[in-house]
PDB file of N, CA and C in Angstrom:
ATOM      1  N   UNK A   1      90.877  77.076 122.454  1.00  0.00           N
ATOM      2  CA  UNK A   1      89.817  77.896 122.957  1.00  0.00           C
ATOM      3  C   UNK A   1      90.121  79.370 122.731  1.00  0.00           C
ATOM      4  N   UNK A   2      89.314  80.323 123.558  1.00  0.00           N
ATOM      5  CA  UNK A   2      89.954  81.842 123.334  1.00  0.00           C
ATOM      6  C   UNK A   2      91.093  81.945 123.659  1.00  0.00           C
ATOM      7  N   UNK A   3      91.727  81.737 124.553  1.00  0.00           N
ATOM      8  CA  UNK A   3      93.121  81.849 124.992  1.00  0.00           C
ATOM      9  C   UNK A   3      94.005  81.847 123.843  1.00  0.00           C
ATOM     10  N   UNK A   4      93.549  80.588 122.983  1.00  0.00           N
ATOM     11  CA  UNK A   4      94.296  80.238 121.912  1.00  0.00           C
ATOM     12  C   UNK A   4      94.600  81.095 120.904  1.00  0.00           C
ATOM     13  N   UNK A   5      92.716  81.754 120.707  1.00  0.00           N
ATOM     14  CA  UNK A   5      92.970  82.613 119.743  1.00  0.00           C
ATOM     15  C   UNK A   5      93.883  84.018 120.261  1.00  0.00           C
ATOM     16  N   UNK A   6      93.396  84.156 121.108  1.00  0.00           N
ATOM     17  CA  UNK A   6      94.143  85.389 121.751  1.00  0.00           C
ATOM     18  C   UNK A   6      95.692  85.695 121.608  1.00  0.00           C
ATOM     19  N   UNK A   7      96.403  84.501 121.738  1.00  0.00           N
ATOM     20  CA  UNK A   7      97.475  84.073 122.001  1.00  0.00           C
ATOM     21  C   UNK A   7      98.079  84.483 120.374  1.00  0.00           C
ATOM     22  N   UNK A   8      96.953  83.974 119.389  1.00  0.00           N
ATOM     23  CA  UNK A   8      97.347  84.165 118.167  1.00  0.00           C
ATOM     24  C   UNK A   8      97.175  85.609 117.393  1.00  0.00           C
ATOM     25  N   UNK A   9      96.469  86.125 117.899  1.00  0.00           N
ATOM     26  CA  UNK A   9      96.059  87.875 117.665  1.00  0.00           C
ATOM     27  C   UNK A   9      97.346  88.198 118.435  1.00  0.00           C
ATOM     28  N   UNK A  10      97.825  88.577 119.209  1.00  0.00           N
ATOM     29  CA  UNK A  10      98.723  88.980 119.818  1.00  0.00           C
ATOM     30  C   UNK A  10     100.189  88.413 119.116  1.00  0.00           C
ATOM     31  N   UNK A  11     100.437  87.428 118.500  1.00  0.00           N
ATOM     32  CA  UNK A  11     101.195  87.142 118.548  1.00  0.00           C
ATOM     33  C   UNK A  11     101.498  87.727 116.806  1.00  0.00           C
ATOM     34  N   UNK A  12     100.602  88.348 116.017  1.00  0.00           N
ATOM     35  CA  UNK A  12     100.468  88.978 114.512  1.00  0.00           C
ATOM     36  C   UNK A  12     100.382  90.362 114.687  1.00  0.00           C
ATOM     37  N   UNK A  13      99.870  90.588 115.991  1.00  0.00           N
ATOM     38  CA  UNK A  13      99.481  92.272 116.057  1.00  0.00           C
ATOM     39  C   UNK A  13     101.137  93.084 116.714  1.00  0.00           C
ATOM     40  N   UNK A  14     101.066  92.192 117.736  1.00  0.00           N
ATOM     41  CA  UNK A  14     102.761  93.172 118.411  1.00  0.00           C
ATOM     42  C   UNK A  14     103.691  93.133 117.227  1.00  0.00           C
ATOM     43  N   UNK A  15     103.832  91.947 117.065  1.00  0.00           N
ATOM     44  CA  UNK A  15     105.023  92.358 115.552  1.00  0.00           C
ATOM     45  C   UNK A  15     105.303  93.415 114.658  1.00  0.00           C
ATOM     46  N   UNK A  16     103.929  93.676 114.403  1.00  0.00           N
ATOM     47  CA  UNK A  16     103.247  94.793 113.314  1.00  0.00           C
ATOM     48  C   UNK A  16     103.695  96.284 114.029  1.00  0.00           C
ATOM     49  N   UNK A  17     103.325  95.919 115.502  1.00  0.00           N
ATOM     50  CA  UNK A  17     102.966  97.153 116.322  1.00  0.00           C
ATOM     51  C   UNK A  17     104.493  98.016 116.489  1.00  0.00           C
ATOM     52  N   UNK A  18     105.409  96.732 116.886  1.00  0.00           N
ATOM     53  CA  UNK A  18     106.330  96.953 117.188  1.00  0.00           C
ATOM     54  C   UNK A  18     107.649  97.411 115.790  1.00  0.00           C
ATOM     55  N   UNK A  19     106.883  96.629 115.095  1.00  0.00           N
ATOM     56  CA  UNK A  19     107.806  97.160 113.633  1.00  0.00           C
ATOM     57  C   UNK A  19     107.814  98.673 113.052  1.00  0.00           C
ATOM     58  N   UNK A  20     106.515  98.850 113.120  1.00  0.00           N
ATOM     59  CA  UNK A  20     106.027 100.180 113.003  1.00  0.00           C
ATOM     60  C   UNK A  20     106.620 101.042 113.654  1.00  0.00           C
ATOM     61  N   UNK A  21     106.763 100.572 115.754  1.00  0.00           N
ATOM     62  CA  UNK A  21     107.707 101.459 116.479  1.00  0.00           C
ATOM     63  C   UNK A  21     109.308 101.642 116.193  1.00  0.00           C
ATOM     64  N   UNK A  22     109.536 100.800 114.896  1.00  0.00           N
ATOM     65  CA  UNK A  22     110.984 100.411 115.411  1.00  0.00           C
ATOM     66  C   UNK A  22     111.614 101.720 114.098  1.00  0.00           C
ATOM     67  N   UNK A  23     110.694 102.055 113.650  1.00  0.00           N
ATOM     68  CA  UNK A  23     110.780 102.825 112.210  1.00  0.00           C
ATOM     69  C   UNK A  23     110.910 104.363 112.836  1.00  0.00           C
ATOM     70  N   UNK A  24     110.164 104.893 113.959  1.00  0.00           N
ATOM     71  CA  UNK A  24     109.997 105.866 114.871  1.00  0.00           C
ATOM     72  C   UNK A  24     111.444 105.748 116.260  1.00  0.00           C
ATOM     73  N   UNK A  25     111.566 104.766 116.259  1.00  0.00           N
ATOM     74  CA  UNK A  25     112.498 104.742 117.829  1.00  0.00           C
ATOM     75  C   UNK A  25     113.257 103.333 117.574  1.00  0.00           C
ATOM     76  N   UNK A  26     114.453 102.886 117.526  1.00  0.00           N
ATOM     77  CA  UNK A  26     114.488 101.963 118.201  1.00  0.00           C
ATOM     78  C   UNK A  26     114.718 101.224 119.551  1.00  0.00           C
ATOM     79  N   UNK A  27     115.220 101.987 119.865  1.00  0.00           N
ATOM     80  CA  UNK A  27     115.372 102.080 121.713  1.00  0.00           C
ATOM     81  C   UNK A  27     114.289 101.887 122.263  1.00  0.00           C
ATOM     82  N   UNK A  28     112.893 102.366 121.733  1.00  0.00           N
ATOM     83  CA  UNK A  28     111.180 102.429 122.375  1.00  0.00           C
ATOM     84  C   UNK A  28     110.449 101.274 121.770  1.00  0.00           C
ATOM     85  N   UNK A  29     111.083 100.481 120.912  1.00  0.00           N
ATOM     86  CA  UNK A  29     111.181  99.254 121.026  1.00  0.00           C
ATOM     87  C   UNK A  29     111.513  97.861 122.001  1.00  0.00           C
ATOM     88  N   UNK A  30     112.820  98.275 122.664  1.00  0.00           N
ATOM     89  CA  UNK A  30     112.992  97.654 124.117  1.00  0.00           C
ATOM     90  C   UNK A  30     112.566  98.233 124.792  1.00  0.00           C
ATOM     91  N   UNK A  31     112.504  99.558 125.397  1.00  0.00           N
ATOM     92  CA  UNK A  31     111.751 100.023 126.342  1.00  0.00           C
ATOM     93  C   UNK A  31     110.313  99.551 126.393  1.00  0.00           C
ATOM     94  N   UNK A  32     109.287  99.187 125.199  1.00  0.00           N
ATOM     95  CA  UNK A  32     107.950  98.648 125.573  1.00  0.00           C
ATOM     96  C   UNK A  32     107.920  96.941 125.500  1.00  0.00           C
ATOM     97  N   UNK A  33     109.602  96.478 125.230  1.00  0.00           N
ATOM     98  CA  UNK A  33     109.269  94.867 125.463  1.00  0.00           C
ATOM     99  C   UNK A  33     109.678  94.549 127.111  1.00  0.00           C
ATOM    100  N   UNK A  34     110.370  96.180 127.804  1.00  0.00           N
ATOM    101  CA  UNK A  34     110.592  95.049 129.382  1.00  0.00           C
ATOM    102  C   UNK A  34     109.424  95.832 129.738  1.00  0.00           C
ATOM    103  N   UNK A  35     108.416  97.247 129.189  1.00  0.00           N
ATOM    104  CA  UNK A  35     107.554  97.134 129.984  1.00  0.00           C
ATOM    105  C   UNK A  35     106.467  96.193 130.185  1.00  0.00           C
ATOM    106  N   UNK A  36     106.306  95.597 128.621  1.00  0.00           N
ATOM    107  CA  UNK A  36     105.468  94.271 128.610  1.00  0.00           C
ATOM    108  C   UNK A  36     105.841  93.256 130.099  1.00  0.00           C
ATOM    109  N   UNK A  37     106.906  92.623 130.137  1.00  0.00           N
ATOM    110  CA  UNK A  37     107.619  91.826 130.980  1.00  0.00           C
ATOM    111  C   UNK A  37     107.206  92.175 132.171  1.00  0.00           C
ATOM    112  N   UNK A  38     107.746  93.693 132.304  1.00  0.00           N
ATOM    113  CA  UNK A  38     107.322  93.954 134.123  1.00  0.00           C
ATOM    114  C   UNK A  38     105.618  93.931 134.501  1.00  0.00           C
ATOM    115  N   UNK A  39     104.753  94.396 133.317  1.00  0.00           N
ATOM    116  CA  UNK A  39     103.560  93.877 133.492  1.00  0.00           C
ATOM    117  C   UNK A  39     102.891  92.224 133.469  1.00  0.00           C
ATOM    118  N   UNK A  40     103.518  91.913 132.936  1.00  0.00           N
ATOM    119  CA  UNK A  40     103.256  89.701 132.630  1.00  0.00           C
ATOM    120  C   UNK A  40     104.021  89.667 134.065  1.00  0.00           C
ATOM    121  N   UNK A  41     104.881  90.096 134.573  1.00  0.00           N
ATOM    122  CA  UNK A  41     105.492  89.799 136.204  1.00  0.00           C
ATOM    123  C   UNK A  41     105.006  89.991 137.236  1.00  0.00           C
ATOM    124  N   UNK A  42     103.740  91.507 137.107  1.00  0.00           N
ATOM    125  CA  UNK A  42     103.249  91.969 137.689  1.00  0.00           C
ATOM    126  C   UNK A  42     101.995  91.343 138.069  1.00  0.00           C
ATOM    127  N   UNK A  43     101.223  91.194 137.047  1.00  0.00           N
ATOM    128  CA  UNK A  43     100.092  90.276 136.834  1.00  0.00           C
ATOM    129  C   UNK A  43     100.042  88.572 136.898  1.00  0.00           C
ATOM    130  N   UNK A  44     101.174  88.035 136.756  1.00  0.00           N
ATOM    131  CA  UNK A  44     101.477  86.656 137.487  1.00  0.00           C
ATOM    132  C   UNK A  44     101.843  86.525 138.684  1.00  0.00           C
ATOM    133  N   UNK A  45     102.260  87.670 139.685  1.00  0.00           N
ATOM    134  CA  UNK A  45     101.954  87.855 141.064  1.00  0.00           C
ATOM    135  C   UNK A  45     100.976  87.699 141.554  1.00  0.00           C
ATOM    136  N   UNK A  46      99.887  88.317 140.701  1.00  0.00           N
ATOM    137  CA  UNK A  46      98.403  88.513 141.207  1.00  0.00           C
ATOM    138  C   UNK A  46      97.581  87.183 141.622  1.00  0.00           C
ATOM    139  N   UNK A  47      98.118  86.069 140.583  1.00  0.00           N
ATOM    140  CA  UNK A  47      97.337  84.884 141.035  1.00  0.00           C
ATOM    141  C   UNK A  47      98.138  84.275 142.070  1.00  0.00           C
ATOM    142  N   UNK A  48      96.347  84.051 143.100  1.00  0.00           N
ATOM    143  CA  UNK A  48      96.840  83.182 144.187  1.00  0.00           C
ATOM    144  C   UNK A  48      98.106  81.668 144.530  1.00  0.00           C
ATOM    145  N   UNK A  49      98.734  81.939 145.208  1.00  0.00           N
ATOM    146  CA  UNK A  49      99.615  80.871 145.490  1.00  0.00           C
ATOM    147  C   UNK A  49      98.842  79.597 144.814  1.00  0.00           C
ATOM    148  N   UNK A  50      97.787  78.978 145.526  1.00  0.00           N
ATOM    149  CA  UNK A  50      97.470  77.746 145.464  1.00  0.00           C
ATOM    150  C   UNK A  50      96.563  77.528 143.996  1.00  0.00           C
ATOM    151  N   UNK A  51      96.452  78.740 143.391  1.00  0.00           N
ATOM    152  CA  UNK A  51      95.769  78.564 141.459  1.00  0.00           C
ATOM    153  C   UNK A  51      97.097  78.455 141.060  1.00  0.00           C
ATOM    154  N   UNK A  52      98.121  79.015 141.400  1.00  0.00           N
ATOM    155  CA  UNK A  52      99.171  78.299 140.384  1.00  0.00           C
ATOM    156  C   UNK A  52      99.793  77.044 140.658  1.00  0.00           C
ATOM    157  N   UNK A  53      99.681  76.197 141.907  1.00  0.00           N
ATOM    158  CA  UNK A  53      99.776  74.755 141.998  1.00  0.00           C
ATOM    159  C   UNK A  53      98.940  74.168 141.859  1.00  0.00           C
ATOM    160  N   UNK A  54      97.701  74.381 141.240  1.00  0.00           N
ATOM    161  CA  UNK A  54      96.668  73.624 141.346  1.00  0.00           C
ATOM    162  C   UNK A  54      97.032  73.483 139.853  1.00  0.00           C
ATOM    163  N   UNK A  55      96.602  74.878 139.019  1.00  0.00           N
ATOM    164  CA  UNK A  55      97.420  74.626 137.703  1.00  0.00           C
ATOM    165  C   UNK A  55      98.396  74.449 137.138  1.00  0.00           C
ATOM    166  N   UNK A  56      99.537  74.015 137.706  1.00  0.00           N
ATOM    167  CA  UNK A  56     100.847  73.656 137.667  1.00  0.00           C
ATOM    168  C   UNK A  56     100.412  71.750 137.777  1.00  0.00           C
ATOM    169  N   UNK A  57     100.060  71.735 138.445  1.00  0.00           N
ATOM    170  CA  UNK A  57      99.523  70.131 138.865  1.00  0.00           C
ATOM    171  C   UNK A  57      99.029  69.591 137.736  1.00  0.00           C
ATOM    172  N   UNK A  58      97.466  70.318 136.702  1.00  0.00           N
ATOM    173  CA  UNK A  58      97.068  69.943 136.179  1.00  0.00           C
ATOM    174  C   UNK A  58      97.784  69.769 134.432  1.00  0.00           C
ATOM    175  N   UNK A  59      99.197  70.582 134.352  1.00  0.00           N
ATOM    176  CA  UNK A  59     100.021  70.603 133.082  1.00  0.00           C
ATOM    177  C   UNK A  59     100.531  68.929 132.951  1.00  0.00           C
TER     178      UNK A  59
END
């Protein structure tokens, strides 16, 4: 579904994005992969307790 595609845009575009950064900085290379992280940490907080056992259930 979209997710899927999404999953797949993202997964051709950061590479690119990040290669590009790595030519400019490499250090600002890790610095924007734990800020990625602390945001995916941040935002998987957000969902309610019982949507992630409900969808945990349904895997």
């Amino acid at each position: 579904g979209v997710s899927f595609t999404i999953n797949h845009i993202a997964a051709v575009v950061i590479p690119v994005l990040f290669g590009l950064l790595w030519i400019v900085s490499h250090s600002a290379v890790f610095l924007a992969g734990a800020a990625m992280a602390v945001v995916s940490l941040f935002l998987a907080l957000q969902v309610p307790a019982r949507e992630r056992l409900v969808n945990y259930a349904n895997t």
